[in-house]
N, C-alpha and C. Protein backbone atom coordinates (compact mmCIF):
# COMPACT_ATOMS: atom_id res chain seq x y z
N UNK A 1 137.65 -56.90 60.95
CA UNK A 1 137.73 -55.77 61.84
C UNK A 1 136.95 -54.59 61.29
N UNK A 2 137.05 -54.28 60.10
CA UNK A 2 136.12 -53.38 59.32
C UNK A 2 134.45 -53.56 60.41
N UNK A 3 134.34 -54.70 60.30
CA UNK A 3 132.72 -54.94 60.64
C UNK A 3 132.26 -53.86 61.86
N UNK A 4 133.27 -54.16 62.69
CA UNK A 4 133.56 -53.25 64.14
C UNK A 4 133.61 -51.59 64.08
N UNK A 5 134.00 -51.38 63.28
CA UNK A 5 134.30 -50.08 62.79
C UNK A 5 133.09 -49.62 62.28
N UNK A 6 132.76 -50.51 61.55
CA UNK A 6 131.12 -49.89 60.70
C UNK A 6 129.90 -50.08 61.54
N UNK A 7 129.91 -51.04 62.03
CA UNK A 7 128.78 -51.44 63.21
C UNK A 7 129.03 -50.05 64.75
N UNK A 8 130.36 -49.78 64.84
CA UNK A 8 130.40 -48.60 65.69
C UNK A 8 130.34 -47.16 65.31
N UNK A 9 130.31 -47.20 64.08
CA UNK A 9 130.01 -46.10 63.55
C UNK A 9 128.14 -45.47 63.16
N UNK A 10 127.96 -46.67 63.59
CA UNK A 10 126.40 -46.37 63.92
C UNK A 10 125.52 -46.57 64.81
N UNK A 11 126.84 -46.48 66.09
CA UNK A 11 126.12 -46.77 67.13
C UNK A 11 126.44 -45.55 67.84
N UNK A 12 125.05 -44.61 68.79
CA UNK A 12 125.46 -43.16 69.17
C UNK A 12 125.75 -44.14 71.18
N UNK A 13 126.66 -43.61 71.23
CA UNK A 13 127.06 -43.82 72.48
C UNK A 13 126.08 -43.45 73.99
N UNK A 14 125.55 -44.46 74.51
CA UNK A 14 124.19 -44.19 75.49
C UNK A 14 124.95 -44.25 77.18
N UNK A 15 126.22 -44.89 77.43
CA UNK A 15 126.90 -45.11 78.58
C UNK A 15 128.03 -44.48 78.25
N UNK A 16 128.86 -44.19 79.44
CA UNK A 16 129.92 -44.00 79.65
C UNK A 16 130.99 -45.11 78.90
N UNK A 17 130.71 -46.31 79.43
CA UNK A 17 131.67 -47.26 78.58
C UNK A 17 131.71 -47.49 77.37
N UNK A 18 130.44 -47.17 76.66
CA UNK A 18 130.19 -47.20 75.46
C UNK A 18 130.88 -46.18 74.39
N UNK A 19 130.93 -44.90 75.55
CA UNK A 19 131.48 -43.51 74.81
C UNK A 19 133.04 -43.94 74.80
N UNK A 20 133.87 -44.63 75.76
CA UNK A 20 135.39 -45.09 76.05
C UNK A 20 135.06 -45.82 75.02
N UNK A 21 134.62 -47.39 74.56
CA UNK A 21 134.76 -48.19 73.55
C UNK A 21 135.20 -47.22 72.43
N UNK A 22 134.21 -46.49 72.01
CA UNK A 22 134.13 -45.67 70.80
C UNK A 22 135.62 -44.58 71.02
N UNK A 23 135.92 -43.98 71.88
CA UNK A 23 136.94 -43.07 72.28
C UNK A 23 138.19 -43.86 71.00
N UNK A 24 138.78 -45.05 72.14
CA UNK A 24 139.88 -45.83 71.85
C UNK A 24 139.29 -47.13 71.18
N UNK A 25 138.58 -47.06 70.11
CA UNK A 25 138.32 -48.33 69.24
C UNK A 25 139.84 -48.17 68.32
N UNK A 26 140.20 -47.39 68.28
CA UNK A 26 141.69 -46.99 67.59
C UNK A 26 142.55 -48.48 67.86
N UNK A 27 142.50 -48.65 69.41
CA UNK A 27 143.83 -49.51 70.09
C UNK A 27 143.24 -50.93 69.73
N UNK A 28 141.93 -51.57 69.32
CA UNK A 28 141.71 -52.64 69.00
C UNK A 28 142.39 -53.19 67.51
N UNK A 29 142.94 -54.32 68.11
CA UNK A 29 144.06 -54.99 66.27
C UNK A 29 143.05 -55.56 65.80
N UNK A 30 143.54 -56.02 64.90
CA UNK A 30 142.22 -56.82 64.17
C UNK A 30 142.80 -58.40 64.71
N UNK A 31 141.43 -59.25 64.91
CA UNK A 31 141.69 -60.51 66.17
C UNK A 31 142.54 -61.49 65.40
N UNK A 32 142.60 -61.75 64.47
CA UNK A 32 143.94 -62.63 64.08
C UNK A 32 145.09 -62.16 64.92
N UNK A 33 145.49 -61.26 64.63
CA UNK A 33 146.86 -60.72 65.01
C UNK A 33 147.34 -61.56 67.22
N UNK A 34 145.77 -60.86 67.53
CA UNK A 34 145.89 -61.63 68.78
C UNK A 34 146.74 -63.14 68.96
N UNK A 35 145.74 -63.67 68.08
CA UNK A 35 145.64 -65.48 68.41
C UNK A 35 147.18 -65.76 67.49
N UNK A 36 148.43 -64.97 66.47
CA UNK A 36 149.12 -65.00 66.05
C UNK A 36 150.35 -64.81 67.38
N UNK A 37 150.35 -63.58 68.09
CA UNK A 37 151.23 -63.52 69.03
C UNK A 37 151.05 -64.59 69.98
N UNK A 38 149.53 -65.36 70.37
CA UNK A 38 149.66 -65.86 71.46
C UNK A 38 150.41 -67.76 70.81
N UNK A 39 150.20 -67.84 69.71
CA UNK A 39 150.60 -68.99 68.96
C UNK A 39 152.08 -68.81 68.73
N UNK A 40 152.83 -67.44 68.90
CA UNK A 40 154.00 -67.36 68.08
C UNK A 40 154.69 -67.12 69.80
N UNK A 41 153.90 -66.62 70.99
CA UNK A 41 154.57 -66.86 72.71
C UNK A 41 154.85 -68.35 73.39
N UNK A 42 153.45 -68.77 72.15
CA UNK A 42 153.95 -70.32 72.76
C UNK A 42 154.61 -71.35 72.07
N UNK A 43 155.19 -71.18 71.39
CA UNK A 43 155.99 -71.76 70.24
C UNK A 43 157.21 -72.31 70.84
N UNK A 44 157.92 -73.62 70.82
CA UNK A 44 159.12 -73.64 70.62
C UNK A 44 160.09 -72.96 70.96
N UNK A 45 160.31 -72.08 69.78
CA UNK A 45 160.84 -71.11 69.83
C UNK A 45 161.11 -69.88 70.75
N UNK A 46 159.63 -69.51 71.44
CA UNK A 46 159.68 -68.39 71.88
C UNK A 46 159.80 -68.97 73.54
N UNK A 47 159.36 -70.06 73.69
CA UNK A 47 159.83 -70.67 75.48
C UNK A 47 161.36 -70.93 75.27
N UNK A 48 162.07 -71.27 74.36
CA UNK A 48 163.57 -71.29 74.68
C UNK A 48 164.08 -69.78 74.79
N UNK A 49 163.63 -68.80 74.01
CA UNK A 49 164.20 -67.36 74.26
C UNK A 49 163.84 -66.91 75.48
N UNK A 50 162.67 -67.33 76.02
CA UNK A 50 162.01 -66.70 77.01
C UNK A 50 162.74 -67.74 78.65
N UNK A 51 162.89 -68.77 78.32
CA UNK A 51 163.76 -69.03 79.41
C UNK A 51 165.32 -68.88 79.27
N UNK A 52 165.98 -68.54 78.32
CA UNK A 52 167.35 -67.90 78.54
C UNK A 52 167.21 -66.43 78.95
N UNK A 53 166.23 -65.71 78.34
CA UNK A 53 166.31 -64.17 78.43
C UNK A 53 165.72 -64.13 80.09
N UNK A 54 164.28 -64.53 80.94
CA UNK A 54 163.65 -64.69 81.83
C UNK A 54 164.13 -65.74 82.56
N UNK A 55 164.30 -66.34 82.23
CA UNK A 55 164.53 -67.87 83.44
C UNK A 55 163.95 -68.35 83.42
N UNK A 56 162.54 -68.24 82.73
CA UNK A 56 161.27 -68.93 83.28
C UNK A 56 160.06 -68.82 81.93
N UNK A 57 159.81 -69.75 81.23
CA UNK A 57 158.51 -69.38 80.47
C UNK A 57 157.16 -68.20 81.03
N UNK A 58 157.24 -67.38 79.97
CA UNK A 58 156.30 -66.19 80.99
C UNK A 58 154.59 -66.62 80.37
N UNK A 59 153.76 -66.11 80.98
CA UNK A 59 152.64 -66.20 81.23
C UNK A 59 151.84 -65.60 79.82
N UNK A 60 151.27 -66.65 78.45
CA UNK A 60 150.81 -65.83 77.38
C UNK A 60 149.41 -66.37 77.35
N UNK A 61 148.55 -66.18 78.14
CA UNK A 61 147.75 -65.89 78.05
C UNK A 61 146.30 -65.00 78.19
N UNK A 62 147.38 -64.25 78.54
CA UNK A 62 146.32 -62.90 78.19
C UNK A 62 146.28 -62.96 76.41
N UNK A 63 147.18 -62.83 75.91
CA UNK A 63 146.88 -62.82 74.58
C UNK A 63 145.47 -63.90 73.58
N UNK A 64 145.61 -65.04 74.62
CA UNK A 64 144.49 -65.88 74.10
C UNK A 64 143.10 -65.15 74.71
N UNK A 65 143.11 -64.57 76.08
CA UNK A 65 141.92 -63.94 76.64
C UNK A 65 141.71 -62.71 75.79
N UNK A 66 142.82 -62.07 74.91
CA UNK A 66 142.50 -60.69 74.10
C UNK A 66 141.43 -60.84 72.82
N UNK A 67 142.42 -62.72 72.44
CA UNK A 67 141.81 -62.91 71.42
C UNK A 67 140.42 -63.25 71.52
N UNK A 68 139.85 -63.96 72.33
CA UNK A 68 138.47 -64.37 72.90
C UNK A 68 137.99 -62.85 72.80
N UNK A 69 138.18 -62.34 73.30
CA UNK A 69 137.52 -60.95 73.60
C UNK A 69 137.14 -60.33 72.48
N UNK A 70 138.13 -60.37 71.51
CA UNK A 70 137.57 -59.52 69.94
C UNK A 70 137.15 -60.45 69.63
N UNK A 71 137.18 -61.33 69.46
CA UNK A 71 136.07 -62.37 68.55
C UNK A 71 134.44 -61.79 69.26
N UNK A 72 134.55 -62.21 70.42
CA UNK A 72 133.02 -61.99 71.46
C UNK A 72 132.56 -60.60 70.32
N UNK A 73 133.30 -59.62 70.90
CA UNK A 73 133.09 -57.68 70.30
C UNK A 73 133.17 -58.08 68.66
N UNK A 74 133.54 -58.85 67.98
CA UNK A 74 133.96 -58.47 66.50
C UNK A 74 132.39 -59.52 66.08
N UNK A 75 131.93 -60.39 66.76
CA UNK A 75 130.44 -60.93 66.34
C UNK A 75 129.28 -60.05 66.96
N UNK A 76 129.52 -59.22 67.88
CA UNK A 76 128.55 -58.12 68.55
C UNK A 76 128.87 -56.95 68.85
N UNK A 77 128.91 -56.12 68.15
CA UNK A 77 129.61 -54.37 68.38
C UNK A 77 128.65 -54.25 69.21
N UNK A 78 128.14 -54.34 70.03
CA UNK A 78 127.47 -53.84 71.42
C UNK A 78 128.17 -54.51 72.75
N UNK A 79 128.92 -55.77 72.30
CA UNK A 79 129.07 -56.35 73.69
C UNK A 79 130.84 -55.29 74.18
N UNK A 80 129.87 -54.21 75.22
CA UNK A 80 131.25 -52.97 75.31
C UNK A 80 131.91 -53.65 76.43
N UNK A 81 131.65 -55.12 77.09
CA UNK A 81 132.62 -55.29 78.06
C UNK A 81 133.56 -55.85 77.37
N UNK A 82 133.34 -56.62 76.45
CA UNK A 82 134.72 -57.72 75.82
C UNK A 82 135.36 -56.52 75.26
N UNK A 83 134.83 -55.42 74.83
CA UNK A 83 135.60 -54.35 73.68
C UNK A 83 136.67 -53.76 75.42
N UNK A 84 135.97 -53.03 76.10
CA UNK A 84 136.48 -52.41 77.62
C UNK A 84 137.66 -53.39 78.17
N UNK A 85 137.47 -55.01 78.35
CA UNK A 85 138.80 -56.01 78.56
C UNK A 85 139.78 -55.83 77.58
N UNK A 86 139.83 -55.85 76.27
CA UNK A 86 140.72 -55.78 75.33
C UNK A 86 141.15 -54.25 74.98
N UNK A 87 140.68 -52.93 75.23
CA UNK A 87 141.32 -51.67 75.69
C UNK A 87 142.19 -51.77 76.90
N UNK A 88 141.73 -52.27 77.79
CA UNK A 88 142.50 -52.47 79.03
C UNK A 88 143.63 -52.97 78.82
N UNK A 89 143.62 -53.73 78.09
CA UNK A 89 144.75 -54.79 77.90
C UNK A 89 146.07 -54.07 77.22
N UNK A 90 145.26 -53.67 76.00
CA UNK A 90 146.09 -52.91 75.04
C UNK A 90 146.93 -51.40 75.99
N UNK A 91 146.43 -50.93 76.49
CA UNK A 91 146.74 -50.01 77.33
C UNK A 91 147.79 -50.63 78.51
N UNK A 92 147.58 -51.44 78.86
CA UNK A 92 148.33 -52.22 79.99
C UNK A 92 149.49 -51.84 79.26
N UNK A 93 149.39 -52.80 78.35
CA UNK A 93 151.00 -53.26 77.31
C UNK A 93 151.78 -51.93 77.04
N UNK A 94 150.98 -50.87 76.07
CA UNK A 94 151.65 -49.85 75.89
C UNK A 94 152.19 -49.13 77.04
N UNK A 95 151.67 -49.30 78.38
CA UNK A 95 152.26 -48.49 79.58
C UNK A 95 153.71 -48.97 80.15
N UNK A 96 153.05 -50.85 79.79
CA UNK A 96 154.53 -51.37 79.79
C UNK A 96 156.05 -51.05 79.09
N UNK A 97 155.20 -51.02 77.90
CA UNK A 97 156.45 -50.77 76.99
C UNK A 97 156.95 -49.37 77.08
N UNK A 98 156.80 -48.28 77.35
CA UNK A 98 156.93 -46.86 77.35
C UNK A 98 157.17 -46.89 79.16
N UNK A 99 157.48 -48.02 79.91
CA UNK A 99 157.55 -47.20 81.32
C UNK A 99 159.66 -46.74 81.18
N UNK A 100 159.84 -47.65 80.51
CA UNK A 100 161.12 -46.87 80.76
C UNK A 100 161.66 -45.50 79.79
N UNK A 101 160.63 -45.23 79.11
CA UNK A 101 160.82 -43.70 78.41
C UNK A 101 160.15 -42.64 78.84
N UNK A 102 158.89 -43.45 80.18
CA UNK A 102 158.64 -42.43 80.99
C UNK A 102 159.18 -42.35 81.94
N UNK A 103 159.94 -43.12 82.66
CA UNK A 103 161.21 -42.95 83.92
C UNK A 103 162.25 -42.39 83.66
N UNK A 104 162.49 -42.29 82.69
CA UNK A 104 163.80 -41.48 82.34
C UNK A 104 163.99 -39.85 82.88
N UNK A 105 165.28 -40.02 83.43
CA UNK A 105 165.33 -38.99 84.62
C UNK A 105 166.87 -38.16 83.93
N UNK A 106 167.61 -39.01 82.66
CA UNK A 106 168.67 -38.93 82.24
C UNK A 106 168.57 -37.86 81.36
N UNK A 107 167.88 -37.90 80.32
CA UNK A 107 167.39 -36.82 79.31
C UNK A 107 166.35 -35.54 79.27
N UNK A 108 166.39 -34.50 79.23
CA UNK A 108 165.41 -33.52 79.48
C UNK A 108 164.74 -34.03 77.65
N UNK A 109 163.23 -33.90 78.02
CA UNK A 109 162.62 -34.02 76.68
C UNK A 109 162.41 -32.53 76.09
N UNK A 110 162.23 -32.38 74.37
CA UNK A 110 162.41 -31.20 74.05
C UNK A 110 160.64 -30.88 73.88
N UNK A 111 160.36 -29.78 73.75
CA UNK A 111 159.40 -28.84 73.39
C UNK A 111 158.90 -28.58 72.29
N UNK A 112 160.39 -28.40 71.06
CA UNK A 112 160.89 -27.75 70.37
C UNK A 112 161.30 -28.02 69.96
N UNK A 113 161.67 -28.38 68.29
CA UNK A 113 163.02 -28.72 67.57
C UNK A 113 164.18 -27.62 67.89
N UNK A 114 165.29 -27.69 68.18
CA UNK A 114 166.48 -27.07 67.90
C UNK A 114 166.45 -25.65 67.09
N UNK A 115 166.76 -24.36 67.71
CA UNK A 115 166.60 -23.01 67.20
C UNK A 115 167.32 -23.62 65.67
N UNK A 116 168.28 -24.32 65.69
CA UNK A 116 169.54 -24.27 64.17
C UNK A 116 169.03 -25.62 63.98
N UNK A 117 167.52 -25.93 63.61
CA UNK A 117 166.96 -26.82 62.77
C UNK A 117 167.26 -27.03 61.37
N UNK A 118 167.16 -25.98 60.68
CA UNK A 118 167.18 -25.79 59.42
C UNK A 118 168.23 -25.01 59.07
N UNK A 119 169.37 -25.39 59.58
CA UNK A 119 170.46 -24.79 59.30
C UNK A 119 171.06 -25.60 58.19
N UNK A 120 171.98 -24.71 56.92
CA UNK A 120 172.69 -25.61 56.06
C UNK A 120 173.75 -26.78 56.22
N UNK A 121 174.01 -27.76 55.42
CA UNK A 121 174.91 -28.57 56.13
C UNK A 121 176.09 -28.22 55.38
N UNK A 122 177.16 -28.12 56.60
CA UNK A 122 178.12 -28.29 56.27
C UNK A 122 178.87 -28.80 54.58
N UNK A 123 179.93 -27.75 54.77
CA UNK A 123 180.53 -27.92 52.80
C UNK A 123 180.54 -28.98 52.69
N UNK A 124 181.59 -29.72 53.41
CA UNK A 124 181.47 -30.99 52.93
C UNK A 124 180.72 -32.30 52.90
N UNK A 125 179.55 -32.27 53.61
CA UNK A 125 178.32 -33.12 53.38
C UNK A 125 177.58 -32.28 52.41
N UNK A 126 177.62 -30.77 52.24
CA UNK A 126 176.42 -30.24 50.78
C UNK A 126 177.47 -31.47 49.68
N UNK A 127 179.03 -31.27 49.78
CA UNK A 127 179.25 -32.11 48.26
C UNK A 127 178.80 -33.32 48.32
N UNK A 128 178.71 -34.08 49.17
CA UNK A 128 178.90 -35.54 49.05
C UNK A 128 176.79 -35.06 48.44
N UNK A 129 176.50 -34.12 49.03
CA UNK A 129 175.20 -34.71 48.28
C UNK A 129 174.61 -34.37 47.50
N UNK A 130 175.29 -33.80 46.66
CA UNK A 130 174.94 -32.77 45.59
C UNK A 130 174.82 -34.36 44.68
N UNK A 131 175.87 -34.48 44.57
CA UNK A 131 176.18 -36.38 43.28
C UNK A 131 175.09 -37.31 43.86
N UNK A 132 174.36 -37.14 44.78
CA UNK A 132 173.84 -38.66 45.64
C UNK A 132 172.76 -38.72 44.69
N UNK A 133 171.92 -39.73 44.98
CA UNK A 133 170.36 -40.48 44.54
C UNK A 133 170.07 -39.49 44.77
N UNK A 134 169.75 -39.41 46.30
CA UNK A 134 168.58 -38.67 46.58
C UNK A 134 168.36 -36.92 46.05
N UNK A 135 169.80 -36.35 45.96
CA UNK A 135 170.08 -35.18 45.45
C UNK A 135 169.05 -35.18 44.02
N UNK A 136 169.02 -36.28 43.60
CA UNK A 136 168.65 -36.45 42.07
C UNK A 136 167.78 -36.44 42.12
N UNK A 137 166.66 -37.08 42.97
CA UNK A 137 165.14 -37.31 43.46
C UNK A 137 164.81 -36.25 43.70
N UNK A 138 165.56 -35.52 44.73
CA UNK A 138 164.93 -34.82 44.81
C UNK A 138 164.56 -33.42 44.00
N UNK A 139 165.48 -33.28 43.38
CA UNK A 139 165.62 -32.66 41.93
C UNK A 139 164.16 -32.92 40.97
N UNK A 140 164.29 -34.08 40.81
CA UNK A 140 163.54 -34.58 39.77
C UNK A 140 161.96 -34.30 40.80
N UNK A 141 161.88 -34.31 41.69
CA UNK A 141 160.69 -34.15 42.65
C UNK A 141 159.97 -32.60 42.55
N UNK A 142 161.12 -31.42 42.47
CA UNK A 142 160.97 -30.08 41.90
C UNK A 142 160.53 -29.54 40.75
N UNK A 143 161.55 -30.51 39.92
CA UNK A 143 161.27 -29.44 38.58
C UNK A 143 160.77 -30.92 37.42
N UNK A 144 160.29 -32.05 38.06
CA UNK A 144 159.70 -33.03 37.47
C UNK A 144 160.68 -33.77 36.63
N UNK A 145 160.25 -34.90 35.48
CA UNK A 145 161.26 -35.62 35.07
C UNK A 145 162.34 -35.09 33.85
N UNK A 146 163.20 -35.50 34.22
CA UNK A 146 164.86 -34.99 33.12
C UNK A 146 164.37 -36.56 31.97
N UNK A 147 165.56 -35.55 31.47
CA UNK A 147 165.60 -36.25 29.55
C UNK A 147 167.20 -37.08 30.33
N UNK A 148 167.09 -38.67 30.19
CA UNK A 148 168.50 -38.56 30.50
C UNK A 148 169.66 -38.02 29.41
N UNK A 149 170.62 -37.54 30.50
CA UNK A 149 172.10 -37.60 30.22
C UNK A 149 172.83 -37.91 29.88
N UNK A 150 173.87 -37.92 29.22
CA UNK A 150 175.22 -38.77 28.78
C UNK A 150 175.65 -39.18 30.14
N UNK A 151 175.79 -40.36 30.80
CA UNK A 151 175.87 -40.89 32.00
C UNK A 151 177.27 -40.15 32.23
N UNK A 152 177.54 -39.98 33.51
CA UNK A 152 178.86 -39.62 33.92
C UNK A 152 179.62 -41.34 34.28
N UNK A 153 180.61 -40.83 34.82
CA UNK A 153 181.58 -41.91 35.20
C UNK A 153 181.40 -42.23 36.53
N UNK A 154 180.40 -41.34 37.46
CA UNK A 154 180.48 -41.70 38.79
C UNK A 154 178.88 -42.48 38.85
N UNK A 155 178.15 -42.19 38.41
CA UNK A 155 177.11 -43.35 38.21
C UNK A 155 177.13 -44.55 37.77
N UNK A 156 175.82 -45.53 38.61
CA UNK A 156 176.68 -46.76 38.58
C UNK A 156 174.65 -47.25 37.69
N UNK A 157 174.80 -48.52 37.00
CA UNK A 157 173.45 -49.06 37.17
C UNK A 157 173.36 -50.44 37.02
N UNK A 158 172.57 -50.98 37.64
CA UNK A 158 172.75 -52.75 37.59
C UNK A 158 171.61 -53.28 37.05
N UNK A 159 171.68 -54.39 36.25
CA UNK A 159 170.43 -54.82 35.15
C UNK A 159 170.89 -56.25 35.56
């Protein structure tokens, strides 16, 4: 996938589609990964989940057409239609997956973290974390590394 990256990095964009390839070369995986999901949709495995969860073995091959596609683009960083099919694709999916966090009609989304973001916590979570790991980390993250201690009794260590 590197190859793609370097071969488009020296290519100045002459079309419109060419300038999109280059835009979202971001959303292209590297093509193993393709031909892995479409081997791991058709598996055994994944038609018995897919007909209890669906009813019905679902349709994986777009994933083999994704994979065709970066192979085509990953032996020719110019060929911007196979790169343009496999953006499409990738885009499809993510719209899929995010349509029900964009339908959501239940939650107002924020702007803004919370005015009392950085508010202190409460006494009794400051104690519990004053003794913790991370209290210690982060300690040691400030003022750099301690000389150890005569261990207390509430520390634990396993060898």
């Amino acid at each position: 996938m590197s190859a793609i990256y370097e071969a488009a990095a020296t290519i100045k964009p002459k079309t419109p589609d060419e300038e999109e390839v280059l835009k979202n070369l971001w959303s292209i995986r590297p093509c193993y990964l393709y031909n892995e999901e479409y081997e791991d949709c058709t598996s055994v495995k994944a038609r018995f989940h897919q007909y209890f969860i669906h009813g019905e073995s679902i349709d994986c091959n777009q994933w083999k057409r994704d994979f065709d596609s970066c192979v085509r683009f990953e032996k020719n960083a110019t060929d911007t239609k196979s790169a343009l099919e496999l953006i499409r694709s990738e885009q499809k999916r993510r719209e899929e997956r995010m349509r029900a966090h964009y339908g959501n009609n239940v939650w107002t989304k924020r702007t803004a973290p919370p005015q009392d973001w950085a508010k202190p916590l409460p006494e009794h979570m400051q104690k519990e974390y004053e003794g913790s790991f991370l209290a210690s980390k982060a300690k040691e993250l400030r003022e750099g590394p301690q000389t150890p201690e005569v261990e207390s009794s509430s520390s634990c260590a396993i060898m």
